[in-house]
Protein backbone atom coordinates (compact mmCIF):
# COMPACT_ATOMS: atom_id res chain seq x y z
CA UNK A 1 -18.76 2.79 38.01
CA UNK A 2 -17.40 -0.04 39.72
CA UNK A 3 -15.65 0.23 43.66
CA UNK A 4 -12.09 0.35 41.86
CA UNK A 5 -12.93 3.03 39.37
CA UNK A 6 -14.84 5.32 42.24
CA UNK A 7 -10.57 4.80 44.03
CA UNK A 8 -9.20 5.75 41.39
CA UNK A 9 -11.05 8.52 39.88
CA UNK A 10 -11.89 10.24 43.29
CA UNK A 11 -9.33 11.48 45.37
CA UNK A 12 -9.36 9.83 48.92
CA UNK A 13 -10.51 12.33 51.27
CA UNK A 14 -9.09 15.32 49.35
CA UNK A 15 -5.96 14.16 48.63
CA UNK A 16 -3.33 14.80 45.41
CA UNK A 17 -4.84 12.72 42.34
CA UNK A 18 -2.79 9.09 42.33
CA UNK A 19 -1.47 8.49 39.30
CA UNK A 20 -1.13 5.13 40.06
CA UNK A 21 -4.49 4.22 41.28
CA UNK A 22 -5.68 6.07 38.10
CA UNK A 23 -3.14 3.27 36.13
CA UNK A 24 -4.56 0.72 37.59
CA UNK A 25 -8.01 1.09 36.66
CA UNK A 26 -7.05 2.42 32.74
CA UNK A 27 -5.50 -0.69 32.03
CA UNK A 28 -8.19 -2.81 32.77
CA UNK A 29 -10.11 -0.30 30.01
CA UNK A 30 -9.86 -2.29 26.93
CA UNK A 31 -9.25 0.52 24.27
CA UNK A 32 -7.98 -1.25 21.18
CA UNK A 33 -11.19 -1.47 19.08
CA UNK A 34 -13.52 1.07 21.21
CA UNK A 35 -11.79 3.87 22.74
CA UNK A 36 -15.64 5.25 24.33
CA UNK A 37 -15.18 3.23 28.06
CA UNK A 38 -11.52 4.67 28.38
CA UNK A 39 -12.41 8.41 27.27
CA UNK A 40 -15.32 8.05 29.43
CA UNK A 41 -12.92 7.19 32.41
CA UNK A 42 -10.70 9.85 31.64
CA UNK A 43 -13.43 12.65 31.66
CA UNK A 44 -15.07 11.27 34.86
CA UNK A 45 -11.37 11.68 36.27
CA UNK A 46 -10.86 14.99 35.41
CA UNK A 47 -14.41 16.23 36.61
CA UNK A 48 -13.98 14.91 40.14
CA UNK A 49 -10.41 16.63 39.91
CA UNK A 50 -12.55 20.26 39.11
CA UNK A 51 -11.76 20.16 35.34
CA UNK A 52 -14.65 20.15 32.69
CA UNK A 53 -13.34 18.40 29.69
CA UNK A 54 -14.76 18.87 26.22
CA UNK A 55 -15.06 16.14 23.26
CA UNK A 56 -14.36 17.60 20.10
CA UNK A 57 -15.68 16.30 16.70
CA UNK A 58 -12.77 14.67 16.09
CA UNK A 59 -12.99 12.34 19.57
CA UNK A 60 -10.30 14.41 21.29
CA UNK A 61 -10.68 15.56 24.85
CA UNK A 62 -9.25 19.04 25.48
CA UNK A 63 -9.15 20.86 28.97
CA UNK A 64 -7.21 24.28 29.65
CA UNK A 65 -6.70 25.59 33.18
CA UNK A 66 -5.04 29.05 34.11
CA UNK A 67 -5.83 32.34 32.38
CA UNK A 68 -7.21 32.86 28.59
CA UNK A 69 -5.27 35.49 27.98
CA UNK A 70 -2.29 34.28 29.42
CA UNK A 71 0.87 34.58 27.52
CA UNK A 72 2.69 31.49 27.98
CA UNK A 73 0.72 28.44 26.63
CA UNK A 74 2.03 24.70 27.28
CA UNK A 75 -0.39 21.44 26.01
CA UNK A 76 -0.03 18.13 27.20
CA UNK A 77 -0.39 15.52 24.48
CA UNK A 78 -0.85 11.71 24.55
CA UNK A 79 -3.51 9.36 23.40
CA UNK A 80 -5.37 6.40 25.22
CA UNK A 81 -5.79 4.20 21.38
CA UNK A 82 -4.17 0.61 22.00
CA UNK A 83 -2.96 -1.89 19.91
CA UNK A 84 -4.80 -5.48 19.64
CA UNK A 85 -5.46 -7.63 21.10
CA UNK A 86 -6.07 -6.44 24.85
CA UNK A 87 -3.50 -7.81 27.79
CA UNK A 88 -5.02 -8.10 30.91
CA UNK A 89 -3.83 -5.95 33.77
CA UNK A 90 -1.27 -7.51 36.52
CA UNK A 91 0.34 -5.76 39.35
CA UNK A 92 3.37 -7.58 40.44
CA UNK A 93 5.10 -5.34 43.27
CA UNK A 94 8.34 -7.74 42.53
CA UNK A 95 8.79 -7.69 39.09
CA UNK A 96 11.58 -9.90 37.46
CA UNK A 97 11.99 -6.97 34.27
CA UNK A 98 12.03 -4.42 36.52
CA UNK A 99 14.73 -5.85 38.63
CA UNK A 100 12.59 -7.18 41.54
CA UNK A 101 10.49 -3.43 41.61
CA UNK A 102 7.11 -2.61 41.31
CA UNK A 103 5.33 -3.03 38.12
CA UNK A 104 1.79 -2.73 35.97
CA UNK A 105 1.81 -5.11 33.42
CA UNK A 106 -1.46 -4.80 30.72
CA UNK A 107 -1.80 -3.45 27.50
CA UNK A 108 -1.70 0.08 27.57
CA UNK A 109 0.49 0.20 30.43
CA UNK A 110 3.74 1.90 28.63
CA UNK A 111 1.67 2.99 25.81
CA UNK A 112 0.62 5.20 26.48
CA UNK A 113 -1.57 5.25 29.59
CA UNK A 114 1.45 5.00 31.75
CA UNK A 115 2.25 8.38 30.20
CA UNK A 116 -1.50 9.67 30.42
CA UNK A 117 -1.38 9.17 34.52
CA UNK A 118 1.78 11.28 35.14
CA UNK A 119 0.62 14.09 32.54
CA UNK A 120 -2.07 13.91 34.24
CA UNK A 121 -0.83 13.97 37.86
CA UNK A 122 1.21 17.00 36.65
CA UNK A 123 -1.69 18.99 35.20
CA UNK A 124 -4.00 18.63 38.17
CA UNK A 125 -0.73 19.66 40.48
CA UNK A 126 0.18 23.07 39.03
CA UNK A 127 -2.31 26.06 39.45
CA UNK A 128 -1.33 28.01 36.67
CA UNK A 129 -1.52 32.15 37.04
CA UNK A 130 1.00 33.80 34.44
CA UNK A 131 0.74 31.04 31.79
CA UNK A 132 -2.37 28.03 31.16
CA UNK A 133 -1.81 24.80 30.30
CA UNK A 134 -3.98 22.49 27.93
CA UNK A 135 -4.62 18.87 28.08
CA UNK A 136 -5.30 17.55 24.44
CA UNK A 137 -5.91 13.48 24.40
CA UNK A 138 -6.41 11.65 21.17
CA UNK A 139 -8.15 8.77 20.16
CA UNK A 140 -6.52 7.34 17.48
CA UNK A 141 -2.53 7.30 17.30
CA UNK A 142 -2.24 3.91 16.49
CA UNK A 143 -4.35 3.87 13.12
CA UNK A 144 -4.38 6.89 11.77
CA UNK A 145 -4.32 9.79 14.11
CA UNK A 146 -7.44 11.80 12.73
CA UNK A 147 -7.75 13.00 15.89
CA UNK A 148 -4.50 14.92 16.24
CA UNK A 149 -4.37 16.24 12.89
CA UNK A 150 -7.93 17.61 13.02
CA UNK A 151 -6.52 18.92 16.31
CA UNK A 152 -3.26 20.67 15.17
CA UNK A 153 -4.82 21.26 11.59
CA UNK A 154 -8.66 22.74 12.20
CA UNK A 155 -9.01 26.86 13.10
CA UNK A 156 -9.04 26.74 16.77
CA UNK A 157 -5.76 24.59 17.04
CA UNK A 158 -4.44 25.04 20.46
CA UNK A 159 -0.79 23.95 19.05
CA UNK A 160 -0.95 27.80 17.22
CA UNK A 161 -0.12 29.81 20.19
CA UNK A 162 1.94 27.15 22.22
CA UNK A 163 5.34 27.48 23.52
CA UNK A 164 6.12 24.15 24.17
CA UNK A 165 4.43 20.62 23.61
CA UNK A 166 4.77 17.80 25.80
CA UNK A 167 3.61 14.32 24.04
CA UNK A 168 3.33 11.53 26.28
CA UNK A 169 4.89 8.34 25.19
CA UNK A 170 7.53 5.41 26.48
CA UNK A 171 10.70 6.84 26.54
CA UNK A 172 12.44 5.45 30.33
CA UNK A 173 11.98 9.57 31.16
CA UNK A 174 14.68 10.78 28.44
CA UNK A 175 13.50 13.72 26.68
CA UNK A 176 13.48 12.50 22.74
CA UNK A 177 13.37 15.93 20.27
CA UNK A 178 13.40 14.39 16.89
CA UNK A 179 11.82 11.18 15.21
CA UNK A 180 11.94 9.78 11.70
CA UNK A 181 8.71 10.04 9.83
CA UNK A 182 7.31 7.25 7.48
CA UNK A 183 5.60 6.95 4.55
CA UNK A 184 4.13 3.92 2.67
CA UNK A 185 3.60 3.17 -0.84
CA UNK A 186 3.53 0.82 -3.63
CA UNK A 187 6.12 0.69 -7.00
CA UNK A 188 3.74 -0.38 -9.60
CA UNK A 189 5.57 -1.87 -12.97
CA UNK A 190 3.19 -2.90 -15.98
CA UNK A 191 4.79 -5.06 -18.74
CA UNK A 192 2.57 -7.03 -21.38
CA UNK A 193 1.98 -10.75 -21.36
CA UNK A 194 3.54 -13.45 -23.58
CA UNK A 195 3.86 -17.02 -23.60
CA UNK A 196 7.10 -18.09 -20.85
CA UNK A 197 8.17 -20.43 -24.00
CA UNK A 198 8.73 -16.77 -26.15
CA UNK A 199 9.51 -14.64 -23.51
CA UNK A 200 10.95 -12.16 -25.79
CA UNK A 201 6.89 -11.55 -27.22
CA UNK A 202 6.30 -9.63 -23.79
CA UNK A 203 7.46 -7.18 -21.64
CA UNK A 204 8.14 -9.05 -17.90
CA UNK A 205 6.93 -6.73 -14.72
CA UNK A 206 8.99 -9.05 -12.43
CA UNK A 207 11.83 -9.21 -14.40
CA UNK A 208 12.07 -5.49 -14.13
CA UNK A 209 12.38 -5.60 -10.32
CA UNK A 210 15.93 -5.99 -10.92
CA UNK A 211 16.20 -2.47 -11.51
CA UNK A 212 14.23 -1.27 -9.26
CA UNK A 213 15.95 -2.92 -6.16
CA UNK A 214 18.71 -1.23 -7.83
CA UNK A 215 17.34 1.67 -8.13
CA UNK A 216 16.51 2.22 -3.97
CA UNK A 217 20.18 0.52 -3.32
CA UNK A 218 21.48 4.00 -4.98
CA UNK A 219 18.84 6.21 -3.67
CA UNK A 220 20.49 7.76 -0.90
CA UNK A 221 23.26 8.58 -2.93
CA UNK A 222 21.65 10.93 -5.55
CA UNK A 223 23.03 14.20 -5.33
CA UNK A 224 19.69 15.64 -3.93
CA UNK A 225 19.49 13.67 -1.16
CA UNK A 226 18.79 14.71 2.26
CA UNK A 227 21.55 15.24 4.38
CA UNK A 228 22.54 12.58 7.39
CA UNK A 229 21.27 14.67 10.19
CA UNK A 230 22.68 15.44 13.44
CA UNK A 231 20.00 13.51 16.02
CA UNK A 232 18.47 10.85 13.22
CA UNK A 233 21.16 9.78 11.02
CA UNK A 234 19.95 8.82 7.62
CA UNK A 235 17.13 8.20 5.53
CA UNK A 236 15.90 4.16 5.09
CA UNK A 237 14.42 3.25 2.26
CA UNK A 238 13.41 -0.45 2.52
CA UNK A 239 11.43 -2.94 0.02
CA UNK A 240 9.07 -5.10 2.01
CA UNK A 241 6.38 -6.58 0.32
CA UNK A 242 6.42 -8.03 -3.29
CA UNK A 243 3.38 -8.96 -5.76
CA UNK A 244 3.26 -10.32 -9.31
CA UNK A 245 2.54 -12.53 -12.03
CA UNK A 246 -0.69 -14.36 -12.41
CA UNK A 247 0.71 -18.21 -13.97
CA UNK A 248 3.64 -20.05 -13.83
CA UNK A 249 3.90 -20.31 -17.37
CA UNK A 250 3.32 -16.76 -18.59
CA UNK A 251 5.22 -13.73 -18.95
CA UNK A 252 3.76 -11.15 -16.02
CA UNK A 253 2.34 -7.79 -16.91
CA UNK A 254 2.04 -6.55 -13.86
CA UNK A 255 4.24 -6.33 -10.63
CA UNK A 256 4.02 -4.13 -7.13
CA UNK A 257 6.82 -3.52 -4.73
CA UNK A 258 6.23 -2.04 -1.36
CA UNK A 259 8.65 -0.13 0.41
CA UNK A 260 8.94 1.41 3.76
CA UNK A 261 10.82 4.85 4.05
CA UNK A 262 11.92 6.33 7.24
CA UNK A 263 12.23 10.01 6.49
CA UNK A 264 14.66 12.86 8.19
CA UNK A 265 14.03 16.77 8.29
CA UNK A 266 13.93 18.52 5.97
CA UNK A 267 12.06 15.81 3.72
CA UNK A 268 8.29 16.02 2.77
CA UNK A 269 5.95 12.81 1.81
CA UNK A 270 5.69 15.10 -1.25
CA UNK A 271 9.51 15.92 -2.30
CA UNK A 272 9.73 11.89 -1.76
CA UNK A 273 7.63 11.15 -4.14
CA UNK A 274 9.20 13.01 -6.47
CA UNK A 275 12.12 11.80 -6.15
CA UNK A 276 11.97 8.36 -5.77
CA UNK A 277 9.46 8.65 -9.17
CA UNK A 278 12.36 10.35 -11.03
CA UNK A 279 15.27 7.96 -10.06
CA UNK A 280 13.49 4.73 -11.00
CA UNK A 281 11.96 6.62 -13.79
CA UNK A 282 15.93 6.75 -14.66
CA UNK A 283 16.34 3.09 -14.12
CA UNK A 284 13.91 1.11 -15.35
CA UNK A 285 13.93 0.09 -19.25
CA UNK A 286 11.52 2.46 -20.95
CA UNK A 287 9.08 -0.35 -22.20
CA UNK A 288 8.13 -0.88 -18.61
CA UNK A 289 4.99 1.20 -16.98
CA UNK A 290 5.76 2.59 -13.71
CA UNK A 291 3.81 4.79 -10.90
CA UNK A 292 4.82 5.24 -7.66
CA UNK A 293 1.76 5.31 -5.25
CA UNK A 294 1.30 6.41 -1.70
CA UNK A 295 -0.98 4.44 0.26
CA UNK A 296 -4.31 5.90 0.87
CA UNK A 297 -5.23 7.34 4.32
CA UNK A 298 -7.27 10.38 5.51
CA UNK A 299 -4.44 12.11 7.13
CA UNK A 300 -1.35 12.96 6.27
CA UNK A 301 1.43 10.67 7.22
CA UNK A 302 3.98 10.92 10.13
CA UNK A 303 6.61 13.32 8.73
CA UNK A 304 10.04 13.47 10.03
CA UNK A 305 10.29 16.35 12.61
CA UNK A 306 13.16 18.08 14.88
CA UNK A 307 12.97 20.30 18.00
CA UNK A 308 16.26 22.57 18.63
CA UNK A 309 18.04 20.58 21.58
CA UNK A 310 18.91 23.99 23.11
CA UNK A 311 14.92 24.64 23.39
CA UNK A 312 14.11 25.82 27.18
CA UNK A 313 11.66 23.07 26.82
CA UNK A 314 13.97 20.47 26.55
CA UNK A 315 17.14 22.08 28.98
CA UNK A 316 13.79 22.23 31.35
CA UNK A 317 12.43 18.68 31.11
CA UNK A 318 15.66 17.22 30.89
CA UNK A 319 17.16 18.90 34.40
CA UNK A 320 14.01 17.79 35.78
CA UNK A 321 13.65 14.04 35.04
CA UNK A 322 17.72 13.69 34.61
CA UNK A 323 17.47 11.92 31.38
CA UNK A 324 19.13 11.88 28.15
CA UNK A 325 18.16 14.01 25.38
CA UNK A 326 18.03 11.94 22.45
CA UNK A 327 15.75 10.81 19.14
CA UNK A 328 12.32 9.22 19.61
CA UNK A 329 12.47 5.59 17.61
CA UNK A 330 9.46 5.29 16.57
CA UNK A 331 6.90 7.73 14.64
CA UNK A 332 4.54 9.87 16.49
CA UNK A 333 1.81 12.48 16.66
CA UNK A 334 4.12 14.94 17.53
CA UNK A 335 4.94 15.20 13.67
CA UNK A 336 1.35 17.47 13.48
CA UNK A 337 2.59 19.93 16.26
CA UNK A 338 6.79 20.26 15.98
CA UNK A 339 5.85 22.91 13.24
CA UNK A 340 3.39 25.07 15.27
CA UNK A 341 6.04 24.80 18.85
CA UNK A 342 8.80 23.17 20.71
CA UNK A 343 7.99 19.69 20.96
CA UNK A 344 9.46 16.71 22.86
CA UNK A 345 8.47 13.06 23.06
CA UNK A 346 8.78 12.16 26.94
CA UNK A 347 7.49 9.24 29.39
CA UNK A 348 7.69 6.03 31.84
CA UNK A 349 7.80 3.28 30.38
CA UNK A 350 9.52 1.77 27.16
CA UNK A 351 9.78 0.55 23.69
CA UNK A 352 12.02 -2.62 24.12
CA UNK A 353 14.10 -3.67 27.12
CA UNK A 354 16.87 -6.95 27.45
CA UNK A 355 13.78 -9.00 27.04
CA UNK A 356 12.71 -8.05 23.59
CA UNK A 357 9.39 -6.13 22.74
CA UNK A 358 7.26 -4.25 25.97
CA UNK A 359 5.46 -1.92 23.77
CA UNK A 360 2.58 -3.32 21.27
CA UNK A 361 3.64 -6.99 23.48
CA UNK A 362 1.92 -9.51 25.53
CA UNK A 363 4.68 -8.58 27.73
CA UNK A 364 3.84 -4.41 28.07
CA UNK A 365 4.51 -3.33 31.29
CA UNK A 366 5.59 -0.12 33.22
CA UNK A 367 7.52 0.47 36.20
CA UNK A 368 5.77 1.90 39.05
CA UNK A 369 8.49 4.72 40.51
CA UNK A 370 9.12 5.63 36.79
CA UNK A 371 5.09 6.76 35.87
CA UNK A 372 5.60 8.82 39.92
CA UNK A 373 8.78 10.00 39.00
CA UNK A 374 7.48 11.38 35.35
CA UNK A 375 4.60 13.36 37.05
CA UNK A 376 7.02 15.25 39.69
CA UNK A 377 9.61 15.55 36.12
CA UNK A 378 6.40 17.30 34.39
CA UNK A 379 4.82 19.01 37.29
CA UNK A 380 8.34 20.59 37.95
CA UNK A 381 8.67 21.30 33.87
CA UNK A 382 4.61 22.71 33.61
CA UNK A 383 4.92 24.51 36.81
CA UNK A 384 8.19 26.65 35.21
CA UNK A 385 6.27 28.27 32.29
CA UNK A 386 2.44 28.56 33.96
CA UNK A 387 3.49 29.73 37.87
């Protein structure tokens, strides 16, 4: 290790882990393509803190302190995956988006290892004796989170027995308790070719489109539909990317639509599929092929998911950091454990400000007082159910 990691992984002559010393140095951990040097980091961190991680097969590492058998279980979720391409780390203790305050600018800095230093701040702070708490961090929330599923999904889940789940991510300390889920898939229309100059001699893929952009238009409006719901609002369905034809002169056989939906509760990827199959089925002429196709990924997608606003998890967190209790905006690994516990979305930083983008943008950064004041919301929130 270099000078600035032994600062920020050891605490200075016994003193409370700094969460922002421990910022500092994760930034500078480029963890878009190879997450190894930042999970490294982390588990030297926790093991001059007194913790022993463990790296699961999966690339998760998971740490529990208080009693095994205790009855009250909290775990501390976040992940230390970044987008591409890295952003250098800046500290700029005047910083013009932060009104003239203290700031870490760098990839990763919101999202989500901004988050990562106050969780952890807050688990090395409590000493838990009628409850434990786990730490659980993943590797890969930004592609396709194999690492939480295998986490929430395989036989030792530590999301089974928890009473509340804490998943770090930019949210300007308001506790979120719902997000929209999203799935991805592809509308595929087969016609037959023809000559353009006898159109009628084929069936046209494109041409059929027409009733398919119809078709999602009305989709929300089916009689099955899911309700508008209380935190989320409604379901989007949204075409995005369009593919067909093969000559300029030739009646196309083939055509693919993308679309984007945003799900609510209680929707599943599967009951969307089957819908959405059955009302274009309904709209499209019936010379026209059609199959509705999710896109391929080892895990399951991002489902929509809800936590009960009244939740002592939330009324907790919430009188702690002084926030509002509101819907995440984006989708999150917190879809794998919202069935299994309580779980909020909570943590410095955030998505967008005035300026435009911060998350996934040249432009991330985090303000200092907001990753400190995070770790004394979550220390105060942890220590509640463990002490």
């Amino acid at each position: 290790m270099t000078e600035d990691d032994t600062a920020a992984v050891e605490p200075a002559h016994g003193s409370a882990f700094d969460p922002i010393a421990f910022l500092e140095t994760a930034v500078r951990r480029a963890s878009h393509e190879d997450v190894g040097p930042m999970r490294e980091f982390l588990c030297e961190t926790l093991e001059a803190n007194g913790v022993t991680p463990r790296i699961d097969d999966a690339g998760n590492v998971l740490t529990t302190r208080g009693p095994a058998d205790a009855e009250t279980h909290v775990l501390l979720n976040t992940h230390i995956d970044t987008v591409s391409p890295h952003v250098p780390f800046e500290r700029d203790e005047s910083g013009a988006e932060a009104d003239g305050d203290d700031v870490i600018r760098g990839r990763g800095s919101c999202d989500a290892k901004g988050p990562l230093a106050a969780l952890l701040a807050a688990f090395f702070a409590v000493d838990p004796t009628d409850g434990r708490v786990t730490l659980a961090i993943t590797p890969d929330e930004e592609v396709l989170s194999t690492g939480a599923y295998d986490l929430a999904s395989g036989p030792d889940s530590p999301t089974r027995d928890a009473d509340a789940v804490i998943v770090g991510e930019p949210t300007n300390l308001d506790v979120c308790t719902a997000a929209k889920g999203r799935f991805q898939g592809t509308i595929h229309l087969t016609g037959a070719n023809a000559h353009a100059a006898q159109p009628e001699t084929g069936v046209n893929s494109v041409a059929a489109l027409e009733h398919v952009l119809a078709a999602i238009r009305t989709f929300g409006d089916r009689d099955d539909a899911p309700p508008r719901h209380p935190q989320l609002g409604a379901a989007t369905l949204t075409p995005t990317v369009v593919e067909g034809g093969e000559a300029t002169n030739q009646v196309p056989a083939d055509c693919a639509l993308t679309i984007d939906r945003r799900s609510v509760p209680p929707e599943t990827a599967d009951e969307f599929h089957a819908a959405l199959t059955d009302h274009l089925r309904a709209a499209v002429p019936d010379d026209v092929g059609l199959e509705v196709r999710f896109t391929d990924r080892p895990t399951p997608f991002l489902e929509a998911w809800d936590t009960d606003p009244d939740a002592r998890i939330v009324e907790t967190l919430a009188a702690a950091s002084g926030g509002d209790v509101r819907p995440f905006t984006a989708a999150t690994e917190a879809s794998y454990f919202a069935a299994d516990a309580p779980t909020v979305v909570f943590g410095p930083g955030v998505l967008a400000d005035d300026g435009g983008a911060v998350a996934h943008a040249p432009r991330e950064y985090v303000r200092v007082d907001a990753v400190r004041e995070a770790a004394r919301a979550l220390e105060v929130t942890v220590r509640s159910f463990v002490e």
